[in-house]
N, C-alpha and C. Protein backbone atom coordinates (compact mmCIF):
# COMPACT_ATOMS: atom_id res chain seq x y z
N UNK A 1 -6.35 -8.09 -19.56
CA UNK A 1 -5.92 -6.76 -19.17
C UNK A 1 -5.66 -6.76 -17.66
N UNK A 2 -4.38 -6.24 -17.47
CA UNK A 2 -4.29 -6.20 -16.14
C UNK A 2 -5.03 -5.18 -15.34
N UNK A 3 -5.28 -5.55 -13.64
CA UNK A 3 -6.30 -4.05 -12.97
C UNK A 3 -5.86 -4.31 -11.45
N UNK A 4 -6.10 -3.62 -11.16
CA UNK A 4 -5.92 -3.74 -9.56
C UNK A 4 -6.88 -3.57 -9.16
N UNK A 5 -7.24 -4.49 -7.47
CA UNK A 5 -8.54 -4.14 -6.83
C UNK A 5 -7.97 -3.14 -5.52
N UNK A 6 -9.08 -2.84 -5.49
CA UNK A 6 -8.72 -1.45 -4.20
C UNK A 6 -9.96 -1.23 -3.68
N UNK A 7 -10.10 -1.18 -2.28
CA UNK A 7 -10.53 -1.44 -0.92
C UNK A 7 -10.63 -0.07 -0.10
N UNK A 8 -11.85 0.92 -0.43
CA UNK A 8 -11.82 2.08 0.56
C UNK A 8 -11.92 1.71 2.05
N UNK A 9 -11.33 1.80 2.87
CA UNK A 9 -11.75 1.76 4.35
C UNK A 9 -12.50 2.76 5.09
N UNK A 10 -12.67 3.70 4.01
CA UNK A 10 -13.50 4.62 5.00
C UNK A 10 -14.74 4.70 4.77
N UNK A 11 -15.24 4.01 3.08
CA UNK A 11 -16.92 3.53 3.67
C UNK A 11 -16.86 1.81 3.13
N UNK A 12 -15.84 1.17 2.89
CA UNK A 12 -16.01 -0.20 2.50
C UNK A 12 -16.27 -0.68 1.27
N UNK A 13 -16.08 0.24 0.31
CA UNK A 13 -16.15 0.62 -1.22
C UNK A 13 -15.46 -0.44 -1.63
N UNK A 14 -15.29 -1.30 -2.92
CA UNK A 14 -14.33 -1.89 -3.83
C UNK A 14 -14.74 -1.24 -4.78
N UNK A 15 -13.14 -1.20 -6.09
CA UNK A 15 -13.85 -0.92 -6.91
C UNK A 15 -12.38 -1.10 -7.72
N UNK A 16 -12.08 -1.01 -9.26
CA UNK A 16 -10.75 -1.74 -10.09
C UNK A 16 -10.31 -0.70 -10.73
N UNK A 17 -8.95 -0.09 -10.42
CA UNK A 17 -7.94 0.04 -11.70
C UNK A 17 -7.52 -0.33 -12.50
N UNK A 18 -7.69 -0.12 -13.75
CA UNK A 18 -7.19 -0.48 -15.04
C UNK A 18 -5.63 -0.21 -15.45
N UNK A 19 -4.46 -0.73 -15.61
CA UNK A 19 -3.28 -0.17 -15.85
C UNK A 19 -3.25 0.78 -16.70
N UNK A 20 -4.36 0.86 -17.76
CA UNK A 20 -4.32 1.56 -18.72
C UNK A 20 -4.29 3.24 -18.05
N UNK A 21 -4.60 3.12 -16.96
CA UNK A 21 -4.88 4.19 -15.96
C UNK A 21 -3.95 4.61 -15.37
N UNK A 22 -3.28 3.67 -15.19
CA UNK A 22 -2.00 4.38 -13.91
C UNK A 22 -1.06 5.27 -14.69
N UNK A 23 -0.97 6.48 -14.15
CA UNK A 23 -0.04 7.20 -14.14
C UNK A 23 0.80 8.34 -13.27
N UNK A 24 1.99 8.36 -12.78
CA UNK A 24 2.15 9.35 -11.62
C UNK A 24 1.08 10.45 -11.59
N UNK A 25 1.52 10.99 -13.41
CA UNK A 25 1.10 12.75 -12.94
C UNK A 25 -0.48 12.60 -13.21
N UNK A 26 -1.21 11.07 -12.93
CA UNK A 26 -2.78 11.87 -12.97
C UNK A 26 -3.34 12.17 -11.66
N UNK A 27 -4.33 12.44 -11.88
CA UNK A 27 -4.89 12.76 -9.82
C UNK A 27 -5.27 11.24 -9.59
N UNK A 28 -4.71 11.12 -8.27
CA UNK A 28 -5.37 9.69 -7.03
C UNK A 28 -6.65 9.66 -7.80
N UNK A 29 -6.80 8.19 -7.86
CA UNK A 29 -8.38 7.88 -7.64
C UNK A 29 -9.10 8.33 -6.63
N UNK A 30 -10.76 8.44 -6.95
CA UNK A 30 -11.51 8.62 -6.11
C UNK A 30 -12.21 7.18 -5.70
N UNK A 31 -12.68 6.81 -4.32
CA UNK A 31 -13.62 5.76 -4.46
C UNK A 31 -14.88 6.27 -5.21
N UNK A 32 -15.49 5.33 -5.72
CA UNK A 32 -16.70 5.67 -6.18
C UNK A 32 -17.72 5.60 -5.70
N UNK A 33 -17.65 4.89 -5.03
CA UNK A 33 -18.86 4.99 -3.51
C UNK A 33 -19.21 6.25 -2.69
N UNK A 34 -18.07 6.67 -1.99
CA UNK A 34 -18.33 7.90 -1.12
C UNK A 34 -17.04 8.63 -1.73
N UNK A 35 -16.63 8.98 -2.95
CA UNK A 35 -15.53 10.14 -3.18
C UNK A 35 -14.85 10.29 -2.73
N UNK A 36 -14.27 9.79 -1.39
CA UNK A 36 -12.95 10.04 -0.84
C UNK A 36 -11.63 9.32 -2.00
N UNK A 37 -10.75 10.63 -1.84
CA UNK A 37 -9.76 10.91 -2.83
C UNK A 37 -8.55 9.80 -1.99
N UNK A 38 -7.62 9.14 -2.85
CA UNK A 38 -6.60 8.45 -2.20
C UNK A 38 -5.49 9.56 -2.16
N UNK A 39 -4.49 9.64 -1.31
CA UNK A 39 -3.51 10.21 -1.31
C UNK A 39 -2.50 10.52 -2.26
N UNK A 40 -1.94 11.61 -2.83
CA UNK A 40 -1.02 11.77 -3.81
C UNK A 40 0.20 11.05 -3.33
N UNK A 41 0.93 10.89 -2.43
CA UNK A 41 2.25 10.09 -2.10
C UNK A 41 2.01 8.79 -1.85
N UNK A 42 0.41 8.18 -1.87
CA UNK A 42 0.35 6.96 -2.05
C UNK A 42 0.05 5.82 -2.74
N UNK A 43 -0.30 7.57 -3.91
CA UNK A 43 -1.11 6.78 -5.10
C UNK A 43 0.49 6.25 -6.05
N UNK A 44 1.31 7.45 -5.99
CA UNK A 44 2.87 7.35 -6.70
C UNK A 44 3.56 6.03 -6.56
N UNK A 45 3.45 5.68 -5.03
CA UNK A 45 3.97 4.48 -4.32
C UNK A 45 2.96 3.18 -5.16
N UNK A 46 1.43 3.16 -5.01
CA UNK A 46 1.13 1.80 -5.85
C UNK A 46 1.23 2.11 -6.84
N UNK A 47 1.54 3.01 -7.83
CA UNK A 47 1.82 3.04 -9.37
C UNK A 47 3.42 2.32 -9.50
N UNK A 48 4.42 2.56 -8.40
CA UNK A 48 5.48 1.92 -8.44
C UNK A 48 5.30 0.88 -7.83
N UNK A 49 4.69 -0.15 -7.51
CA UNK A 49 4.46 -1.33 -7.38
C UNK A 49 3.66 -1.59 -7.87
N UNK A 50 2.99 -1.11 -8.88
CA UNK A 50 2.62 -2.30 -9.90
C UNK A 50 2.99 -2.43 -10.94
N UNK A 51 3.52 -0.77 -11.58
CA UNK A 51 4.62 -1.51 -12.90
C UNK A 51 6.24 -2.03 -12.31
N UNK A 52 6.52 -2.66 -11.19
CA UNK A 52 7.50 -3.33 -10.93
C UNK A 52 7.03 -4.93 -10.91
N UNK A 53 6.04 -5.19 -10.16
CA UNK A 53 5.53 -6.00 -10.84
C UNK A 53 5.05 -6.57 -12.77
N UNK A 54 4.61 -5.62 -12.85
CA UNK A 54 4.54 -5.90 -14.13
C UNK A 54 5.65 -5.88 -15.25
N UNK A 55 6.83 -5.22 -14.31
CA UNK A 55 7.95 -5.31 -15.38
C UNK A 55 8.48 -7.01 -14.85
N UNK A 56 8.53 -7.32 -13.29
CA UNK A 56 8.63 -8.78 -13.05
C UNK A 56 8.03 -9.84 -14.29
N UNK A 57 6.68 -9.91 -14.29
CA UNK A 57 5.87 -10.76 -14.96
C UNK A 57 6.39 -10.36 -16.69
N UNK A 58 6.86 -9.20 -16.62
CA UNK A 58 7.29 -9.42 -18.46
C UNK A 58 8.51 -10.05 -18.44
N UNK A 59 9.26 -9.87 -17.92
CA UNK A 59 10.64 -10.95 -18.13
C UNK A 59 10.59 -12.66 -17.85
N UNK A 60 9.57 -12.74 -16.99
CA UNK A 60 9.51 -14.15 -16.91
C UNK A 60 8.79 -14.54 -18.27
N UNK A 61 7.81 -13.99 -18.73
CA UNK A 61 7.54 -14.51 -19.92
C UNK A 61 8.59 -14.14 -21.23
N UNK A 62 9.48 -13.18 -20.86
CA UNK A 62 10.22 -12.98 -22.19
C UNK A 62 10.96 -14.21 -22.00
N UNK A 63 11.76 -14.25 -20.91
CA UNK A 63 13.11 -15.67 -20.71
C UNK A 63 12.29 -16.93 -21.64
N UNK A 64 11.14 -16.75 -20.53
CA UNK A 64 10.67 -18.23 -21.50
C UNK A 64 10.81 -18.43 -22.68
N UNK A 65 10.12 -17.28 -23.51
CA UNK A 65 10.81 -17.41 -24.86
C UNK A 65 11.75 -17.66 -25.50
N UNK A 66 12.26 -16.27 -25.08
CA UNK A 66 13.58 -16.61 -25.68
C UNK A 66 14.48 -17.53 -25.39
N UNK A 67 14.66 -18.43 -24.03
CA UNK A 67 15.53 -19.01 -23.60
C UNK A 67 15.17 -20.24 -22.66
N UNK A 68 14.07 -20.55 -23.27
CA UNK A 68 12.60 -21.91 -22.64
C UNK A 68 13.11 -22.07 -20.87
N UNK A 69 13.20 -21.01 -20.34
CA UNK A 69 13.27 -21.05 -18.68
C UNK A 69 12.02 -21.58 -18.46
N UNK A 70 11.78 -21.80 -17.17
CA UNK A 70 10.04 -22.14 -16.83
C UNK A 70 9.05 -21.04 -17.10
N UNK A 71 7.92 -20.83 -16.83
CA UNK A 71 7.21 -19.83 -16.68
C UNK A 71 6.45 -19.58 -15.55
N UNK A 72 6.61 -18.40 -15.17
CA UNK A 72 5.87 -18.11 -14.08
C UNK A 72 4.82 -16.49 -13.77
N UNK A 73 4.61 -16.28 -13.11
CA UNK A 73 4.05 -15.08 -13.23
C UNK A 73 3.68 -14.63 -11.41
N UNK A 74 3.57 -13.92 -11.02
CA UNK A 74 3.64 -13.04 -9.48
C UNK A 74 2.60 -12.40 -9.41
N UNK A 75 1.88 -12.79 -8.55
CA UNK A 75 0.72 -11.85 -8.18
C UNK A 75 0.85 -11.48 -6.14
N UNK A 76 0.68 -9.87 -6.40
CA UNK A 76 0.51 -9.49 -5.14
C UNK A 76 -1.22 -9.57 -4.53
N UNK A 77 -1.04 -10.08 -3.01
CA UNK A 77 -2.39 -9.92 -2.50
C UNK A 77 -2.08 -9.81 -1.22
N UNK A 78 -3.07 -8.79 -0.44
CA UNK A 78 -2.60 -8.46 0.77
C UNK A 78 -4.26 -8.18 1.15
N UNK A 79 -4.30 -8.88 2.22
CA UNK A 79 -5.31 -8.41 3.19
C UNK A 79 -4.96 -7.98 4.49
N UNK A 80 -6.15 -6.87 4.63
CA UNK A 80 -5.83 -6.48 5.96
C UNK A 80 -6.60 -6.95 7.10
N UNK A 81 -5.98 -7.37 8.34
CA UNK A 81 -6.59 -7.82 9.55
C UNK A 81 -6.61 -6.29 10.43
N UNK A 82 -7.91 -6.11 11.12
CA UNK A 82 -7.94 -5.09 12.22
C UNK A 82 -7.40 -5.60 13.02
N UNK A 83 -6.32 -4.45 13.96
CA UNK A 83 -5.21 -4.97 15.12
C UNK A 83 -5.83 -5.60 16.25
N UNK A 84 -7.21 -4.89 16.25
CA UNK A 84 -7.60 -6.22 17.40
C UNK A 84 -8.33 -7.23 17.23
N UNK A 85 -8.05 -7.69 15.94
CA UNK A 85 -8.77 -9.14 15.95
C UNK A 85 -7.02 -10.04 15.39
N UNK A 86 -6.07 -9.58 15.66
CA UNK A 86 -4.46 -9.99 15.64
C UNK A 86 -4.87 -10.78 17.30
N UNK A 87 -4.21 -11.86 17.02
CA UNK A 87 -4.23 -12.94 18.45
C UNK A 87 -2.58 -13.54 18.75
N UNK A 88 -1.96 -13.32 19.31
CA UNK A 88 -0.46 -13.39 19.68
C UNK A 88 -0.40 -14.20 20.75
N UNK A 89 -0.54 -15.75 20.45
CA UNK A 89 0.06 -16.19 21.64
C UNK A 89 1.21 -16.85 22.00
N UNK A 90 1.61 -17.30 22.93
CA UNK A 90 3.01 -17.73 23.52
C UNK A 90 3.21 -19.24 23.52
């Protein structure tokens, strides 16, 4: 089953979405740690990146089938660095 992990920054919470879950019109998750609510215009935005992803990962496995392409599959991961621990040198 696919899920997403998600990372409160405002008390350091993890905690997983289930796709079975995502939907525009439900309310943002809450963390479950300290209740802070995620944003409605940002929750819309990762619901559209992850069934774009997930529509990605279904065609690579359909081609395969149907048409023995390779197989592959896409996973997003993003961590965040605090800007001042970013080191820029010349």
């Amino acid at each position: 089953m696919d899920y997403l992990k998600i990372q409160c920054f405002h008390c350091g919470g993890k905690f997983e979405l289930y796709s079975r879950n995502m939907n525009h019109d439900d309310k943002p998750p809450r963390c479950p740690h300290c209740l802070k609510m995620m944003d409605r215009t940002q929750w819309k935005r990762l619901v559209d990146a992850y069934y774009t992803f997930a529509e990605v990962n279904k065609n690579f496995r359909k081609y395969h089938d149907d048409r023995g392409e390779a197989l592959f599959q896409a996973e997003f991961r993003n961590y965040y660095v605090k800007p001042e621990k970013i080191v820029i040198e010349d």
